[in-house]
C-alpha atoms as a PDB file:
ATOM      1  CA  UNK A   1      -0.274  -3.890 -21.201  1.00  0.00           C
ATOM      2  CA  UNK A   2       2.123  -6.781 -22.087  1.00  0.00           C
ATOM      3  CA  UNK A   3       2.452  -8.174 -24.973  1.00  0.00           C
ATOM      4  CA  UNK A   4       0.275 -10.761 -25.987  1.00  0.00           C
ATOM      5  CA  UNK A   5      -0.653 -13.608 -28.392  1.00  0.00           C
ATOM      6  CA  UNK A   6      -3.991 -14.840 -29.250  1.00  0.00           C
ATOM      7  CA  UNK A   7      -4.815 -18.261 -30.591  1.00  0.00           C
ATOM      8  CA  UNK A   8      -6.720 -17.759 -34.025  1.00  0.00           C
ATOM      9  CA  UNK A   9      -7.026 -20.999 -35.269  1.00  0.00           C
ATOM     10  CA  UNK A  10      -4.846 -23.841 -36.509  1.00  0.00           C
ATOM     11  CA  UNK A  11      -1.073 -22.713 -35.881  1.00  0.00           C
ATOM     12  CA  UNK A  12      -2.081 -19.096 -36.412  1.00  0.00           C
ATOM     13  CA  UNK A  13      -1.778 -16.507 -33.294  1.00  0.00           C
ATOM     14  CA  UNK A  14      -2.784 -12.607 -33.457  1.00  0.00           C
ATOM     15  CA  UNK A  15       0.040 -10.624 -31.860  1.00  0.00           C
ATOM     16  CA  UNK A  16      -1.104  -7.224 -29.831  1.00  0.00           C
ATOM     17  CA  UNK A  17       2.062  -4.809 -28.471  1.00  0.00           C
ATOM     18  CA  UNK A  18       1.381  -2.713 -25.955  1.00  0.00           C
ATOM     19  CA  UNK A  19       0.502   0.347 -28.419  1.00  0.00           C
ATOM     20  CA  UNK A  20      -2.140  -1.439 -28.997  1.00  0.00           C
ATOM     21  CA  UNK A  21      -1.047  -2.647 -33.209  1.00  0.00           C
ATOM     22  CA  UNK A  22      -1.813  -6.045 -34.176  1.00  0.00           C
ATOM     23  CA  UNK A  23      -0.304  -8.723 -36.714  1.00  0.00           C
ATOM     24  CA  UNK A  24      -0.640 -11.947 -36.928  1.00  0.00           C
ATOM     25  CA  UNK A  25       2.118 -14.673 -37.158  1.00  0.00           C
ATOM     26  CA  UNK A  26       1.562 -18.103 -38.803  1.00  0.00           C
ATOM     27  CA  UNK A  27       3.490 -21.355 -38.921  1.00  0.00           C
ATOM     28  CA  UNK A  28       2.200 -22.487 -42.609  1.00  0.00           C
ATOM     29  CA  UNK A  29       3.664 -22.511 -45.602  1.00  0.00           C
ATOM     30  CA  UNK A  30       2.347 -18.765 -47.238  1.00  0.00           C
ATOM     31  CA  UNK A  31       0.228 -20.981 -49.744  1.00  0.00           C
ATOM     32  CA  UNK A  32      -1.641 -22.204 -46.723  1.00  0.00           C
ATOM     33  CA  UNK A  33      -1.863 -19.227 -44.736  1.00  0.00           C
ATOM     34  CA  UNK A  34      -5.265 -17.786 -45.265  1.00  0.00           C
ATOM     35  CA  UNK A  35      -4.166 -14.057 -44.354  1.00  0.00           C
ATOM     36  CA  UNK A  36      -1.223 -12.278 -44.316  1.00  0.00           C
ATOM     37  CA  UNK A  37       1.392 -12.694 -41.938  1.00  0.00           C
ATOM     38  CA  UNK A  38       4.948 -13.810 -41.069  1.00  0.00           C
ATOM     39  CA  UNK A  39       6.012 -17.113 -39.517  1.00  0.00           C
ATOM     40  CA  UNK A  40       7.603 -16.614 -35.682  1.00  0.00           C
ATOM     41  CA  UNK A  41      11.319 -17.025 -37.410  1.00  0.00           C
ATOM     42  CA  UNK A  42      10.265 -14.579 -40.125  1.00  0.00           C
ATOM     43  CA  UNK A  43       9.022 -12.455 -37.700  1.00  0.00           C
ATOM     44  CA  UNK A  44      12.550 -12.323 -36.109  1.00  0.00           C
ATOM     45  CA  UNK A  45      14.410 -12.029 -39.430  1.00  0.00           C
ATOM     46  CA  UNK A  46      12.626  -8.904 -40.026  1.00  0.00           C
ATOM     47  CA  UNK A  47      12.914  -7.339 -36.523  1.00  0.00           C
ATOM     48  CA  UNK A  48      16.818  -7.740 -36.275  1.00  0.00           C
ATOM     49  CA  UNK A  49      16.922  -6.466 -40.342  1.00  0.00           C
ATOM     50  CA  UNK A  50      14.611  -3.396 -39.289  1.00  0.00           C
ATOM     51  CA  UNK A  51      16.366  -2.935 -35.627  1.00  0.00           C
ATOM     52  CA  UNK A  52      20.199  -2.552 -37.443  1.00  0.00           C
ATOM     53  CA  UNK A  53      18.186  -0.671 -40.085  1.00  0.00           C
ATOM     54  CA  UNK A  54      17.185   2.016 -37.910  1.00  0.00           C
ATOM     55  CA  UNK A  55      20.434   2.291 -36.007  1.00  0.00           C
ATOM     56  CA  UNK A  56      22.677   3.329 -38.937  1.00  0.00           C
ATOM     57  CA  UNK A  57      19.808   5.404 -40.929  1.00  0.00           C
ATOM     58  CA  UNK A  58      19.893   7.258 -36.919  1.00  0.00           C
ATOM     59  CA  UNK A  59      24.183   7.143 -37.154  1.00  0.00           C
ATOM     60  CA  UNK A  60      24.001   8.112 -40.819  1.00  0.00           C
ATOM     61  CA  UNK A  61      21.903  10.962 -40.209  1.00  0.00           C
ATOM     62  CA  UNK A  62      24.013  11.811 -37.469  1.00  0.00           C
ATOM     63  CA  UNK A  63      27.089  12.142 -39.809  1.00  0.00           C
ATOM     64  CA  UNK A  64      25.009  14.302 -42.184  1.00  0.00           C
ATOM     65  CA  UNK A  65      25.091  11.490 -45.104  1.00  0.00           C
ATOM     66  CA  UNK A  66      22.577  11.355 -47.757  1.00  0.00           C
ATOM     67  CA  UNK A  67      20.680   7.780 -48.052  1.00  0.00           C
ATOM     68  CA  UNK A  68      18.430   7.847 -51.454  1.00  0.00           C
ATOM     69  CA  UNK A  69      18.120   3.625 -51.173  1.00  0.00           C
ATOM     70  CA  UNK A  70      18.547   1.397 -48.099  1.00  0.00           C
ATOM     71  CA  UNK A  71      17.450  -1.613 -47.613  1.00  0.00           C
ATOM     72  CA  UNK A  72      18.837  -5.005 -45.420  1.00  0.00           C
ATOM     73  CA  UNK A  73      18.647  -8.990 -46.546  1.00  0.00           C
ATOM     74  CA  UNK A  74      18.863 -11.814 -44.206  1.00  0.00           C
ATOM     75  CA  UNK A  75      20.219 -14.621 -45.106  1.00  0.00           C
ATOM     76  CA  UNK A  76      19.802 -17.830 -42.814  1.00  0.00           C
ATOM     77  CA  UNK A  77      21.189 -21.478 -41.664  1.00  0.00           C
ATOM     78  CA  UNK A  78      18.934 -23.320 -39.498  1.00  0.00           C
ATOM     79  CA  UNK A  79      19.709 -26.239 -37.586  1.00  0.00           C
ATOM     80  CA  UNK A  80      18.481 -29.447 -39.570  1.00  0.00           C
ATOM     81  CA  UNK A  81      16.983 -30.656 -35.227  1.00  0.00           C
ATOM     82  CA  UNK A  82      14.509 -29.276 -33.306  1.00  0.00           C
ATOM     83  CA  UNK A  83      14.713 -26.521 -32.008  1.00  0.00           C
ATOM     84  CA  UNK A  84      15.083 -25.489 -35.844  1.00  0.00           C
ATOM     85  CA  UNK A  85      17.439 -22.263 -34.112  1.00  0.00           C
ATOM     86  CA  UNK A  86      19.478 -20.307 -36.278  1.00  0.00           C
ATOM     87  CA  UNK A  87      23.233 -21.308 -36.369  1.00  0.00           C
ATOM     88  CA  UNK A  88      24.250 -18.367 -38.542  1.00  0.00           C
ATOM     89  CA  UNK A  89      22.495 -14.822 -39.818  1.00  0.00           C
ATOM     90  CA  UNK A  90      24.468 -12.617 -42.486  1.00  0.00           C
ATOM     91  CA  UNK A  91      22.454  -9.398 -42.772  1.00  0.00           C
ATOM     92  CA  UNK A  92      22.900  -8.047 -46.224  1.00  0.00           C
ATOM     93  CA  UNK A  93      23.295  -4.218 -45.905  1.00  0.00           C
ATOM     94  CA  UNK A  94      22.757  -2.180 -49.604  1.00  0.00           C
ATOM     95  CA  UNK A  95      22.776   1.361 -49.914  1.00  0.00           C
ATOM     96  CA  UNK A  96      22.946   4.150 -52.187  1.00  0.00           C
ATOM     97  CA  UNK A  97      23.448   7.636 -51.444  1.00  0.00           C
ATOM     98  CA  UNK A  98      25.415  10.349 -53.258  1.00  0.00           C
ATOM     99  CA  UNK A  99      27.829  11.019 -50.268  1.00  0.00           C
ATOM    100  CA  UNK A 100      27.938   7.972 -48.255  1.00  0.00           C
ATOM    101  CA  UNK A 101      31.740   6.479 -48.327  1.00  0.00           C
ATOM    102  CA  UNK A 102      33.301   3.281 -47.507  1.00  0.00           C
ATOM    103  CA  UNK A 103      34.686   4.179 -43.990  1.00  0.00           C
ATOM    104  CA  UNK A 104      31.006   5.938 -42.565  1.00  0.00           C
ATOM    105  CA  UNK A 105      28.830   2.979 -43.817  1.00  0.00           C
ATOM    106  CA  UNK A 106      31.089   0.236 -42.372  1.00  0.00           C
ATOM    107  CA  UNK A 107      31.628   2.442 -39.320  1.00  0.00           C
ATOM    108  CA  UNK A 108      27.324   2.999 -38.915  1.00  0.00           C
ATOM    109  CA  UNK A 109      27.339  -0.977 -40.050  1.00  0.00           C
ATOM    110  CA  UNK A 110      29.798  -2.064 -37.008  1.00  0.00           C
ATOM    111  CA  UNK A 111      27.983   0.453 -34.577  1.00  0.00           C
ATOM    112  CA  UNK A 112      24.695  -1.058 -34.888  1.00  0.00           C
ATOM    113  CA  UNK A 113      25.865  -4.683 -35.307  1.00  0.00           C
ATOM    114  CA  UNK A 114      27.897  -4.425 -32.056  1.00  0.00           C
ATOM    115  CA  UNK A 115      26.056  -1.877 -29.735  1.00  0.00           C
ATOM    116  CA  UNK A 116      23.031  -0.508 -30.582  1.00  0.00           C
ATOM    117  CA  UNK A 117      20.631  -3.328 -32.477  1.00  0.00           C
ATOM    118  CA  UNK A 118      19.559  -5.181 -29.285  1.00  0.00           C
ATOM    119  CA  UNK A 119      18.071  -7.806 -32.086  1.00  0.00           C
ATOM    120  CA  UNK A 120      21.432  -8.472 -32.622  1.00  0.00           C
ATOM    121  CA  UNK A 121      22.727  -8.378 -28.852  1.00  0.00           C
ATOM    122  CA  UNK A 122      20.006 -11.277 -28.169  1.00  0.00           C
ATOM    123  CA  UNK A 123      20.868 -13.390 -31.447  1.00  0.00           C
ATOM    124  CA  UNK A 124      24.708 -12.742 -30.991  1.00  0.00           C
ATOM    125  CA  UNK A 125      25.344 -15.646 -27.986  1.00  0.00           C
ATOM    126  CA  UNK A 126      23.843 -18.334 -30.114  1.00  0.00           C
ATOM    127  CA  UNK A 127      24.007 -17.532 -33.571  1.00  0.00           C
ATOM    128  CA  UNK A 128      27.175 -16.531 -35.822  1.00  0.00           C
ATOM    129  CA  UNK A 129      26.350 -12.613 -37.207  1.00  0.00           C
ATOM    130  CA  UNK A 130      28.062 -11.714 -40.376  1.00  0.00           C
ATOM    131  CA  UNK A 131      27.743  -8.603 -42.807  1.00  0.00           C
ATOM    132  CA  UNK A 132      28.254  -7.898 -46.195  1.00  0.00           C
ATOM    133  CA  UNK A 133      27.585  -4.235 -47.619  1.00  0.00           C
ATOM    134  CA  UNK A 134      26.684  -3.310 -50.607  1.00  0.00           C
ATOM    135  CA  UNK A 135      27.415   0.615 -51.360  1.00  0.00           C
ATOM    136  CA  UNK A 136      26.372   2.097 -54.413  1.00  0.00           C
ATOM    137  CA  UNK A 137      26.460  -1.480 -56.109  1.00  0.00           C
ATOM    138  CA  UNK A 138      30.209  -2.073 -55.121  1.00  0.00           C
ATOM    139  CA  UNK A 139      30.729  -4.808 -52.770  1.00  0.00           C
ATOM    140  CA  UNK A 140      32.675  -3.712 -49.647  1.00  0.00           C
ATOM    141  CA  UNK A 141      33.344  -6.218 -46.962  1.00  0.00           C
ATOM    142  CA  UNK A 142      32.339  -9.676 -45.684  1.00  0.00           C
ATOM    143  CA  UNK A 143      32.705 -10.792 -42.106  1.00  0.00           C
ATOM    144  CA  UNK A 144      31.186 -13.077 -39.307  1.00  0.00           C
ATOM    145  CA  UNK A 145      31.065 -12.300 -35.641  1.00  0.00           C
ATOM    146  CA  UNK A 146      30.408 -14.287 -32.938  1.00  0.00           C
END
């Protein structure tokens, strides 16, 4: 089964993957939206954030590093003309964990960002990637790819 997207009504469509889960994705402001549900661009803010996510929990694991706290921001520029595209997208990496160091979390960071996320391998030819982590509420490192 492909996937597929249903018109609902106005400029609301109800996703189905091939697992058979369903979500719907709106292009209305959220006070307009009658139900829940992320707008297209949303949608792909949240699947390159969770896609990197899961790579360096998986590389982080891998090294035997305790997470306690993980979670990834996106921060966006749009173009001003349609298409409204992304120009750039700095994902926002924080994470606390009693053992994770400087060197493993930029390492997993780098890993996912430039191998493994293939959010990121599809955004990467038209949109500028950057990074900035976060570890233990110590800023390490800033930088833009692409």
């Amino acid at each position: 089964m492909p996937v597929e997207a249903t018109w609902i009504r106005g400029m609301e469509f109800q996703v189905r993957v091939p697992a058979g889960e369903t979500y719907v994705l709106a292009s209305l402001p959220k006070a307009q939206r009658p139900g829940p549900g992320p707008s297209p661009m949303d949608a792909v803010q949240g699947a390159v954030a969770a896609c990197t996510g899961m790579d360096i929990v998986s590389i982080l694991e891998k090294m035997r590093k305790t997470i306690q706290a993980f979670r990834v921001e996106v921060e966006v520029i749009r173009r001003e003309e349609h298409p409204r595209i992304f120009t750039d997208l700095t994902l926002v990496y924080y994470l606390d964990g009693p053992d994770l160091d400087d060197v493993s979390v930029e390492r997993a960071v780098d890993l996912s960002q430039e191998k493994y996320c293939s959010v990121a391998a599809m955004l990467r030819p038209t949109v500028r990637l950057g990074k900035r982590i976060v570890l233990n509420g110590k800023l390490l490192n800033t930088a833009t790819s692409g």
